[in-house]
Protein backbone atom coordinates (compact mmCIF):
# COMPACT_ATOMS: atom_id res chain seq x y z
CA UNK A 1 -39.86 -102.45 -16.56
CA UNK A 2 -40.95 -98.89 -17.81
CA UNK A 3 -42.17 -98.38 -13.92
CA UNK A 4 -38.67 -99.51 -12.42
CA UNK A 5 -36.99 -96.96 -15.41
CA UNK A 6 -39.17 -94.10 -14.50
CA UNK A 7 -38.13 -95.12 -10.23
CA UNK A 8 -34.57 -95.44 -10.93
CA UNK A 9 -34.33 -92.07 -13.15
CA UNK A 10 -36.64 -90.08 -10.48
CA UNK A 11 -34.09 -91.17 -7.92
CA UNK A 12 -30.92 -90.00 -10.30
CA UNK A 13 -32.62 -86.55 -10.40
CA UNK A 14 -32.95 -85.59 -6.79
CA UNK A 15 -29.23 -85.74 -5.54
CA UNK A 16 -28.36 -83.61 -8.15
CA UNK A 17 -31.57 -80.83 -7.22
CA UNK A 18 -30.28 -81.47 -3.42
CA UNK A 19 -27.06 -80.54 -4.60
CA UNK A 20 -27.95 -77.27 -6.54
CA UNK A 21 -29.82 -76.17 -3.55
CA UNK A 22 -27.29 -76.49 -1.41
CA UNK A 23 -24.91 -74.85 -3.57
CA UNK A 24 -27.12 -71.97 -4.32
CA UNK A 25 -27.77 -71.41 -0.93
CA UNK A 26 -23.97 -71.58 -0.21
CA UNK A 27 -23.77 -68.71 -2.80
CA UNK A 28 -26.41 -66.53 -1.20
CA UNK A 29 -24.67 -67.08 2.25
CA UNK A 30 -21.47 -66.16 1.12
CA UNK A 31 -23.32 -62.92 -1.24
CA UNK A 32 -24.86 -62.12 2.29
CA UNK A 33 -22.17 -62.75 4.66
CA UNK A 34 -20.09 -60.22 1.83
CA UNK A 35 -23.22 -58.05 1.88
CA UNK A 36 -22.65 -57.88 5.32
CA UNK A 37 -18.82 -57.40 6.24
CA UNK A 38 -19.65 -54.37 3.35
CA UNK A 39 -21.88 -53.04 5.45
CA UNK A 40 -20.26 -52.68 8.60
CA UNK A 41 -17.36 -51.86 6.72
CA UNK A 42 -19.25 -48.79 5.50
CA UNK A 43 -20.67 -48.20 8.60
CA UNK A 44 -17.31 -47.89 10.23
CA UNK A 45 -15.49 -45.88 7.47
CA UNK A 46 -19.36 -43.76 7.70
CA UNK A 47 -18.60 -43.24 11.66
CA UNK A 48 -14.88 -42.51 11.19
CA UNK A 49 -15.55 -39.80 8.21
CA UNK A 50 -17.68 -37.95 10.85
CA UNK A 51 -15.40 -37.69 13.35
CA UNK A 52 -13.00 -36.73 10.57
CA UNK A 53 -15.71 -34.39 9.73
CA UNK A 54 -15.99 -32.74 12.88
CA UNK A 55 -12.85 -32.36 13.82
CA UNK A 56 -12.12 -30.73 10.86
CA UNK A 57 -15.42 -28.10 11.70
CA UNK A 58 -13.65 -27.56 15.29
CA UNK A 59 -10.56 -26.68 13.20
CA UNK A 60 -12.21 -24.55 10.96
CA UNK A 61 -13.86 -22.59 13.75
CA UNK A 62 -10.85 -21.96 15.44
CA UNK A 63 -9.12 -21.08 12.12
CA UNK A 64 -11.83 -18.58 11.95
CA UNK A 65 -11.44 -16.87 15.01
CA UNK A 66 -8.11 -16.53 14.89
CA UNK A 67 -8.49 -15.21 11.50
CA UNK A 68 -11.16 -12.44 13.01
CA UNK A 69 -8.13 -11.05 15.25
CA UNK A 70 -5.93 -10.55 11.71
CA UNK A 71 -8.67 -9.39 9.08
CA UNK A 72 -7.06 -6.62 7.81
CA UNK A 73 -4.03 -8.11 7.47
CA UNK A 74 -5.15 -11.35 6.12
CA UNK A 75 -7.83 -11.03 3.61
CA UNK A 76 -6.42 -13.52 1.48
CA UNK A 77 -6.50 -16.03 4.08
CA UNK A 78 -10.09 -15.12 4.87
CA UNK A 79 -10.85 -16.13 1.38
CA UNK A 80 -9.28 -18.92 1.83
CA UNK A 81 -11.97 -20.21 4.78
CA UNK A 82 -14.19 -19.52 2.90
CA UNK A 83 -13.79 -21.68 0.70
CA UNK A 84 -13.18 -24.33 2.52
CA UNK A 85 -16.13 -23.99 4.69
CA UNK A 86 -18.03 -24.01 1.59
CA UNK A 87 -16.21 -27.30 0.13
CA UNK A 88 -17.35 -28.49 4.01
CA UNK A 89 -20.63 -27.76 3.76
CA UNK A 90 -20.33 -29.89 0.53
CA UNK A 91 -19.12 -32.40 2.11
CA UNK A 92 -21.93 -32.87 4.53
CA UNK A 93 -24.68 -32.71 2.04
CA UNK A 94 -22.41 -35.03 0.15
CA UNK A 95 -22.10 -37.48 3.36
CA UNK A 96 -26.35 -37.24 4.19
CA UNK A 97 -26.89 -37.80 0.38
CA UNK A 98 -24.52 -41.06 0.79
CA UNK A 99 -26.30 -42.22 3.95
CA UNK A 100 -29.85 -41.67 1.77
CA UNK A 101 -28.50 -43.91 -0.91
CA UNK A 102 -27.15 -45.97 1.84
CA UNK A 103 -30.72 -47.15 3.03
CA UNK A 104 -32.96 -46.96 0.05
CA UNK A 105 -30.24 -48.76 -2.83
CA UNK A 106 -28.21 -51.41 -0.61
CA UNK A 107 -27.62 -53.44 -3.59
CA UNK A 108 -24.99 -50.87 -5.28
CA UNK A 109 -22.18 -51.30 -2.74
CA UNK A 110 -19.65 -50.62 -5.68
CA UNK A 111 -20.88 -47.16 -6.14
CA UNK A 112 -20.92 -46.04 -2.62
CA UNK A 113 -17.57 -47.73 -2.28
CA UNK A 114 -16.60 -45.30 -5.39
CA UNK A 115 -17.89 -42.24 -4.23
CA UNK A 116 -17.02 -42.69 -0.22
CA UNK A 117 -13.13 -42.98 -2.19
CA UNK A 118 -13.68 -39.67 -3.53
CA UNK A 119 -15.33 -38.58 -0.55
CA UNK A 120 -12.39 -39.26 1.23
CA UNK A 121 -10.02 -37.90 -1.17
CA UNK A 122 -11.71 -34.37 -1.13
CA UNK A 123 -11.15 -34.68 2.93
CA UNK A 124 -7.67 -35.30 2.26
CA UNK A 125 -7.64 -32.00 0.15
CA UNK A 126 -9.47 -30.28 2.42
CA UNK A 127 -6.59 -31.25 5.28
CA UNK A 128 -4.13 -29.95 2.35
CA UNK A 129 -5.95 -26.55 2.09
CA UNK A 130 -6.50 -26.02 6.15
CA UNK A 131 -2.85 -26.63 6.34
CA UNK A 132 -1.78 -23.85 3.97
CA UNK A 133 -4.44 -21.78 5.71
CA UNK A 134 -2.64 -22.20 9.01
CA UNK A 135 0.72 -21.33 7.49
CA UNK A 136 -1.01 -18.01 5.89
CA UNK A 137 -1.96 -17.50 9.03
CA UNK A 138 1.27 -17.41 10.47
CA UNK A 139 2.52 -15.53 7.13
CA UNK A 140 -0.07 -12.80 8.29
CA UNK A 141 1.37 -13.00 12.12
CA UNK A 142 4.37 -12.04 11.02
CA UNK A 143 3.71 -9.38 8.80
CA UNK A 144 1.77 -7.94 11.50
CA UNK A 145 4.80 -8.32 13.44
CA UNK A 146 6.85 -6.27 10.69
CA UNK A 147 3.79 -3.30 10.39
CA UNK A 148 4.14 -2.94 14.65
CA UNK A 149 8.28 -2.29 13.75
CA UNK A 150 7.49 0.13 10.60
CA UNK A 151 5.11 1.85 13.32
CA UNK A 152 8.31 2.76 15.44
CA UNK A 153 9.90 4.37 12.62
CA UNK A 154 7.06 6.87 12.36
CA UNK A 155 7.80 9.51 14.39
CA UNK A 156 11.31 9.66 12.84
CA UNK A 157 9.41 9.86 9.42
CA UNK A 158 7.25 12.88 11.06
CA UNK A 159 10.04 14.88 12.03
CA UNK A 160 12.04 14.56 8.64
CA UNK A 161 8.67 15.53 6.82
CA UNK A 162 8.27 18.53 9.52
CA UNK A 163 12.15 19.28 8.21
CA UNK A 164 11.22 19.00 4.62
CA UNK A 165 8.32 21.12 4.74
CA UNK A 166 10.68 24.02 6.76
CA UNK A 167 12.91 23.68 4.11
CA UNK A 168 10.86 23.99 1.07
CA UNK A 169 8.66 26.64 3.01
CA UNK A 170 11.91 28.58 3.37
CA UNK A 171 12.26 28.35 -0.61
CA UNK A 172 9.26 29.23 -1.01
CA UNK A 173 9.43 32.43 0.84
CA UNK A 174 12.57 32.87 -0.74
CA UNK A 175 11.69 32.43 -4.16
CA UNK A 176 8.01 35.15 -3.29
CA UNK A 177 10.58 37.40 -2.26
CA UNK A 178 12.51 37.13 -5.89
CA UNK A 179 9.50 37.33 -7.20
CA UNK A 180 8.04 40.49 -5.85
CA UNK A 181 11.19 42.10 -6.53
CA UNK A 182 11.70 41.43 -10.11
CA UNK A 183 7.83 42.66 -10.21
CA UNK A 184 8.82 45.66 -8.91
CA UNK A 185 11.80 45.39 -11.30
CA UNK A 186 9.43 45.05 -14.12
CA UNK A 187 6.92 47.91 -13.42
CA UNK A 188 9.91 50.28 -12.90
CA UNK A 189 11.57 48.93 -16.37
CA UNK A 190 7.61 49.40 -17.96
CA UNK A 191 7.89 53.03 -16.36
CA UNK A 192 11.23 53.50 -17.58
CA UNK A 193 9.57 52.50 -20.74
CA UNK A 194 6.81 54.93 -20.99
CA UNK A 195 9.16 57.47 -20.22
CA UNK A 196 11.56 56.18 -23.09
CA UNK A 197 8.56 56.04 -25.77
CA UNK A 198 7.40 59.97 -24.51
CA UNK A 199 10.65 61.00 -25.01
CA UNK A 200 10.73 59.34 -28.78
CA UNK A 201 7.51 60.98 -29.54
CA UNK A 202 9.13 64.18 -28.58
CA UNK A 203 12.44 63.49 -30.04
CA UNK A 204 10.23 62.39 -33.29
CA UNK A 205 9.04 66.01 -33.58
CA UNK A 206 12.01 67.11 -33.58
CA UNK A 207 13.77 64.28 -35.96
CA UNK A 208 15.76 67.32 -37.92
CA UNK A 209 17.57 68.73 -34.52
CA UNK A 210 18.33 65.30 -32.90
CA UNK A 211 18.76 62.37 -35.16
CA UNK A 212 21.52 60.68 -33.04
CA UNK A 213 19.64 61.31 -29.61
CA UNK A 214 16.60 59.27 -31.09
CA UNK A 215 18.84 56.37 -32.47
CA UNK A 216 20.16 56.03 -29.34
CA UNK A 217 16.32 56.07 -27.46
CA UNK A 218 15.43 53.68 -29.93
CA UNK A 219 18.37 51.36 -29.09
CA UNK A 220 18.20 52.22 -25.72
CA UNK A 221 14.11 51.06 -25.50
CA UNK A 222 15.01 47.94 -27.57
CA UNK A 223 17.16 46.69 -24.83
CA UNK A 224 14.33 47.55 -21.79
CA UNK A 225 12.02 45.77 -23.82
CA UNK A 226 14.70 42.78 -24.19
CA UNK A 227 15.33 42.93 -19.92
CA UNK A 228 11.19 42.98 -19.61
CA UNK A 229 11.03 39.65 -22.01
CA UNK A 230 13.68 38.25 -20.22
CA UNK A 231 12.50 39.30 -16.42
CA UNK A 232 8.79 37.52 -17.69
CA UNK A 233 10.64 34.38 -18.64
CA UNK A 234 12.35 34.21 -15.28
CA UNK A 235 8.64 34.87 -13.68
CA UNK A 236 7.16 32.12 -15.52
CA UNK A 237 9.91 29.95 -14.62
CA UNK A 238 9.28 31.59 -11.27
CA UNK A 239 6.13 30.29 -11.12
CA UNK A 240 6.35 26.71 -12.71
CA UNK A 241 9.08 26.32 -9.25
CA UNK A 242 6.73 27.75 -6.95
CA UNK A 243 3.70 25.11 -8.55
CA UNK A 244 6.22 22.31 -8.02
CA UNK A 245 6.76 23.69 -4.17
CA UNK A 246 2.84 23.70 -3.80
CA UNK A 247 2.33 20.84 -5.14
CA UNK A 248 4.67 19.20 -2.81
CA UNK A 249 3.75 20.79 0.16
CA UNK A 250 0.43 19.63 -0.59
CA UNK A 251 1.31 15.99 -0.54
CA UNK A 252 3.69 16.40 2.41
CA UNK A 253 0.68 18.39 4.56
CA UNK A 254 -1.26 14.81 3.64
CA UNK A 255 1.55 12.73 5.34
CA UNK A 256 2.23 15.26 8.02
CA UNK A 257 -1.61 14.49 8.99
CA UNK A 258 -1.57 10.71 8.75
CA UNK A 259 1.68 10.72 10.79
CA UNK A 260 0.25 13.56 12.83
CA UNK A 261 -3.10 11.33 14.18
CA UNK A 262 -0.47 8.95 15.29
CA UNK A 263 1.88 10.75 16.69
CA UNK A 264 -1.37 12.83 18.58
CA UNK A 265 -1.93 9.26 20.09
CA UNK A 266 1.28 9.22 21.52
CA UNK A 267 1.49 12.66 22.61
CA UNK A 268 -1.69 11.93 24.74
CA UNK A 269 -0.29 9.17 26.64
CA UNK A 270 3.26 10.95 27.47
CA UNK A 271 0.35 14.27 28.87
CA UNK A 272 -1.42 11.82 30.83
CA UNK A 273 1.70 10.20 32.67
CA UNK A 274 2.66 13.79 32.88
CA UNK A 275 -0.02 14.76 34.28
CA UNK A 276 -0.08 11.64 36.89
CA UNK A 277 3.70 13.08 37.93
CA UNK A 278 2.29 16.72 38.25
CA UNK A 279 -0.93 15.51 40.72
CA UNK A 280 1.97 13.23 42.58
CA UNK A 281 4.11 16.60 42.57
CA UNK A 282 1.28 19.19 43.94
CA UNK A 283 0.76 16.46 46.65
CA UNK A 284 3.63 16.27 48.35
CA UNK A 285 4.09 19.90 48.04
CA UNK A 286 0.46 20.09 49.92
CA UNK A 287 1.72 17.94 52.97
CA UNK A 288 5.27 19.95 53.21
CA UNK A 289 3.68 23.51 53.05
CA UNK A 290 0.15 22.62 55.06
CA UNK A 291 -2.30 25.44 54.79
CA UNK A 292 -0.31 28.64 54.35
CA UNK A 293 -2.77 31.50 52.85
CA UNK A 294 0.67 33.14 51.57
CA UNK A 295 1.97 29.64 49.49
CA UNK A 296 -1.05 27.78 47.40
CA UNK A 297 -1.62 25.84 44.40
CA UNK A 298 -4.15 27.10 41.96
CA UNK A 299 -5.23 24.78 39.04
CA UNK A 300 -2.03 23.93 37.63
CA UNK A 301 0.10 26.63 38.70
CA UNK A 302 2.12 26.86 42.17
CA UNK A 303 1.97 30.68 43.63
CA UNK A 304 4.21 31.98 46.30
CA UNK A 305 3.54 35.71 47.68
CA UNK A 306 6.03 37.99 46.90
CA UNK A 307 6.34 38.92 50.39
CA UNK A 308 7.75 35.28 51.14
CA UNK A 309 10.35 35.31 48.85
CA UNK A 310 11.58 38.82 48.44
CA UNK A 311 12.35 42.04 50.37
CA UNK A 312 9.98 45.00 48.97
CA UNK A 313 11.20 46.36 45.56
CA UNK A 314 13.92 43.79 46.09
CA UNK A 315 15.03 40.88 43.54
CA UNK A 316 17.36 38.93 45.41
CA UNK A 317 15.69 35.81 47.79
CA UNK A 318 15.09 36.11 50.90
CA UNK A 319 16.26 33.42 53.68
CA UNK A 320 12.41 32.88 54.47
CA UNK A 321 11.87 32.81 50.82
CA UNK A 322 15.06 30.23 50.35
CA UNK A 323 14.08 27.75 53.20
CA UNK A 324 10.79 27.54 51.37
CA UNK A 325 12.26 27.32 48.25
CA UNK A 326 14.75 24.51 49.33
CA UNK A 327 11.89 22.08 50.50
CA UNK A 328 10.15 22.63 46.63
CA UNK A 329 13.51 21.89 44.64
CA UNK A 330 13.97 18.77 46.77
CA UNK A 331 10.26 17.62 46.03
CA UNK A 332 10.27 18.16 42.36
CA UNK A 333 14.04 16.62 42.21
CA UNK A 334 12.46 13.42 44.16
CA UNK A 335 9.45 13.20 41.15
CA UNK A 336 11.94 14.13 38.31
CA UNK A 337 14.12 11.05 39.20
CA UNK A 338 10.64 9.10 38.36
CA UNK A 339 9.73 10.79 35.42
CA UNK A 340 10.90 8.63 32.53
CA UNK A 341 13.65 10.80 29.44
CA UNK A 342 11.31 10.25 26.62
CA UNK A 343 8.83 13.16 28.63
CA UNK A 344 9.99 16.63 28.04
CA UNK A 345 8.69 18.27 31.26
CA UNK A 346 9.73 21.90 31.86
CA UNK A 347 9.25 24.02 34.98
CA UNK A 348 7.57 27.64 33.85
CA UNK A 349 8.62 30.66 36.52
CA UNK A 350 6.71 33.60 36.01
CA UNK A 351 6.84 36.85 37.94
CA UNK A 352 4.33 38.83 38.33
CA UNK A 353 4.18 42.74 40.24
CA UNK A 354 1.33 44.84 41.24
CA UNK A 355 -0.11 48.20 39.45
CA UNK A 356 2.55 50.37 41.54
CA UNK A 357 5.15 51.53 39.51
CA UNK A 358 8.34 51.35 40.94
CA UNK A 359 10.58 53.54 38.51
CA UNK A 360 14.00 52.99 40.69
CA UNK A 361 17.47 52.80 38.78
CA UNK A 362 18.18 49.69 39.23
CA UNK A 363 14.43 48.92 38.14
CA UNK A 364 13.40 51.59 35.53
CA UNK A 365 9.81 49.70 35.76
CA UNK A 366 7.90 46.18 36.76
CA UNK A 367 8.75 44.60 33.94
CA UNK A 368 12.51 44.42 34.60
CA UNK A 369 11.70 43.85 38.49
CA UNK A 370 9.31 40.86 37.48
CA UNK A 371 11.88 39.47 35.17
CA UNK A 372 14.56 39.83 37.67
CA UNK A 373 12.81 38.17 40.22
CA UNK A 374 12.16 34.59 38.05
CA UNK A 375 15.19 34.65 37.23
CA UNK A 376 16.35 34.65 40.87
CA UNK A 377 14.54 31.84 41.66
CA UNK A 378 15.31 29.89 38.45
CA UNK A 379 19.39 30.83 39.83
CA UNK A 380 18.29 28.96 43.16
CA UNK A 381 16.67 25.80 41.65
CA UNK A 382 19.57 25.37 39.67
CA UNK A 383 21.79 25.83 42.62
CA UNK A 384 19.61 23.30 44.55
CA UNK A 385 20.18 20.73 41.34
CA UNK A 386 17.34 21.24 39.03
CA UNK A 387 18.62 21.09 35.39
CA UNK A 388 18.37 24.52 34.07
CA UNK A 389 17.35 23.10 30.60
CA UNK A 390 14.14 22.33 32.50
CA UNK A 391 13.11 25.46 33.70
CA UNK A 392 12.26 28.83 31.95
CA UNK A 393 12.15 32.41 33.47
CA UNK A 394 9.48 35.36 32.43
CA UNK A 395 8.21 38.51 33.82
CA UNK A 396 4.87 40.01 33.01
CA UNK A 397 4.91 43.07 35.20
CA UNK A 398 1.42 43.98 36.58
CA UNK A 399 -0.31 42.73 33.43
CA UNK A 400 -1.63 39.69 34.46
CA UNK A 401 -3.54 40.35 37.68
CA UNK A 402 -5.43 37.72 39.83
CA UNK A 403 -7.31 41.02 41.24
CA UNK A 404 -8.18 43.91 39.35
CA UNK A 405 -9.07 46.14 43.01
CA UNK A 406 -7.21 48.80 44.50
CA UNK A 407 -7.20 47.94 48.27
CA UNK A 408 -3.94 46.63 49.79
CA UNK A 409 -5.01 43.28 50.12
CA UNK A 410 -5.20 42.91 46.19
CA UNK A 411 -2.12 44.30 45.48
CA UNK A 412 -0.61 41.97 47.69
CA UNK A 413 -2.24 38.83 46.06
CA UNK A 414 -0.68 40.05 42.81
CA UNK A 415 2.52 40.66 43.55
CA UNK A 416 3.76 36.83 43.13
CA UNK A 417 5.79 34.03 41.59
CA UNK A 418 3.54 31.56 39.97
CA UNK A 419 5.66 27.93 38.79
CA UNK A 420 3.45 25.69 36.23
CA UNK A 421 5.11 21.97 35.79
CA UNK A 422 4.10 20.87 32.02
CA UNK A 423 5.91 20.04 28.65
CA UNK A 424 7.16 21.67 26.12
């Protein structure tokens, strides 16, 4: 009896162990199947955050170079990457720290979970921050935009400071002039006053004999000395104006320099295309003329022999000297009509004589035969259709000589009109 008890309840038991197994077991396949799906979960969100990650690097980087081409005007925005390659960087050792915990404590899936949430999050700031970066960015385009249209306005800012400084120069002078006068003023007045205080020492010996003529010196030097005191006070105020002038000159010479280095810039381009006009010029003037000994460039300057243009001791052209004159105006009128308004080219004519004096009536001496003969030719040009506000006329007699001999053949080479095309 106890035997078939102790069967029957070993029999009860077993069922019951079979079925805790199998439930237990159950509940680890279902903990690892969970483990599992977790894990690849992670994996993928892992794999996705890199991407994420690196995409957002190839963003930065190009945020950065195009930041390079606008650091001066976008410092703030520099700052800005900055920090957000730092909170990057923080990211990354935040990610390989993850992947660390990732392999070595499996069993906390919550707190991964947690902190790849707030991983993600930051990203999501980060995206925030490298899209107000990008619209700095464009902030700073445009005010770069805005500084290239101030730069327009600076010549115009350079020529009313040039006008400012004229003007208070001209006070200035003005107000030295005033003041050296009322100097002189004062050390006649001072004079008058010596002469005032001998004559009451001598009027003081003789007090009995000329009472009345001393009152009246007395009166009479109380007045210079109130014109002195009054001429000092308009000195002083003199010079507190002529401080203030100074003083603003000063600050206006500053500006003139800033806007002055720019404004050199620009001057150095408009000489250079000048310059390109004035080679294109002297080369077409080179293939007209050929190689005449009595017609030749020199440097910069076009000489014709007098003897081409003019009759001796004669200032009115020539027909020799007007054919050849005719095929220059027509050159320099063909490289004009190129040259763009904004260059102010001028044409300089310059006569020139030798050491002879001439000493006729109608020319007393060189210099008013020189003269006479620019002037001709600047008459001709302008006949030909060269503006005449682009040319300019001078003699200079025999004192500028290309040879200093005496032999015919120097006097010949400086008797001559030289034409230099520059700018003003």
């Amino acid at each position: 009896m106890a035997l078939a008890r102790r069967q029957r309840g070993n029999q009860d038991i077993w069922p019951g162990f079979v079925d805790a197994l199998a439930s237990l077991l159950m509940v680890i396949i279902f903990l690892l199947m969970i483990f599992v799906v977790s894990q690849l979960y992670l994996n993928e969100e892992l794999i996705g955050r890199d991407k994420a990650l690196e995409q957002l690097q190839g963003r930065v980087s190009e945020l950065a170079d195009m930041l390079a081409l606008e650091r001066e005007a976008s410092a703030e925005m520099k700052t800005n990457l900055a920090t957000v390659s730092e909170q990057l960087r923080a990211s990354l050792a935040k990610q390989d720290s993850l992947e660390s915990e990732l392999f070595n404590l499996r069993g906390e899936n919550a707190s991964l979970a947690s902190e790849l949430s707030a991983a993600q999050a930051k990203n999501a700031d980060l995206l925030s921050q490298l899209t107000i970066a990008e619209e700095a960015g464009s902030s700073a385009k445009e005010r770069a935009t805005e500084l290239e249209s101030d730069l327009a306005g600076v010549s115009k800012d350079l020529q009313d400071a040039y006008k400012i400084i004229a003007a208070d120069q001209a006070k200035i002078s003005v107000q030295l002039k005033k003041l050296a006068a009322l100097e002189r003023e004062i050390k006649a007045l001072i004079a008058l006053r010596d002469e005032m205080q001998g004559r009451l020492a001598d009027e003081a010996l003789k007090l009995d004999e000329s009472q009345k003529d001393l009152i009246a010196a007395q009166a009479e030097a109380a007045l210079l000395n109130d014109q002195i005191s009054a001429l000092n006070d308009q000195i002083a105020e003199l010079n507190s104006l002529l401080e203030t002038y100074e003083a603003r000159d000063k600050a206006q010479q500053t500006q003139i320099v800033d806007l002055g280095k720019r404004l050199n810039v620009a001057l150095a381009g408009k000489v250079q295309e000048l310059a390109r006009y004035r080679s294109e010029f002297f080369g077409k003037l080179r293939e007209i003329l050929g190689n005449r000994s009595d017609i030749r460039i020199v440097g910069d300057r076009f000489v014709f022999q007098s003897e081409v243009l003019f009759e001796q001791g004669e200032a009115e052209l020539g027909p020799a000297g007007k054919v050849q004159l005719i095929g220059f105006a027509d050159t320099l009128k063909e490289i004009a009509a190129k040259i763009p308004d904004d260059i102010d080219w001028v044409l300089q004519v310059n006569g020139h004589t030798d050491k002879v004096p001439i000493n006729t009536v109608k020319f007393p001496s060189n210099w008013e035969l020189s003269a006479a003969r620019a002037i001709s030719v600047v008459k001709f040009l302008t006949s030909r259709g060269i503006p005449p506000e682009r040319m300019t006329a001078a003699g200079y007699a025999e004192y500028q000589p290309l040879d200093d001999g005496n032999s015919p053949e120097a006097l010949r080479r400086n008797r001559r009109i030289e034409m230099k095309f520059t700018n003003r």
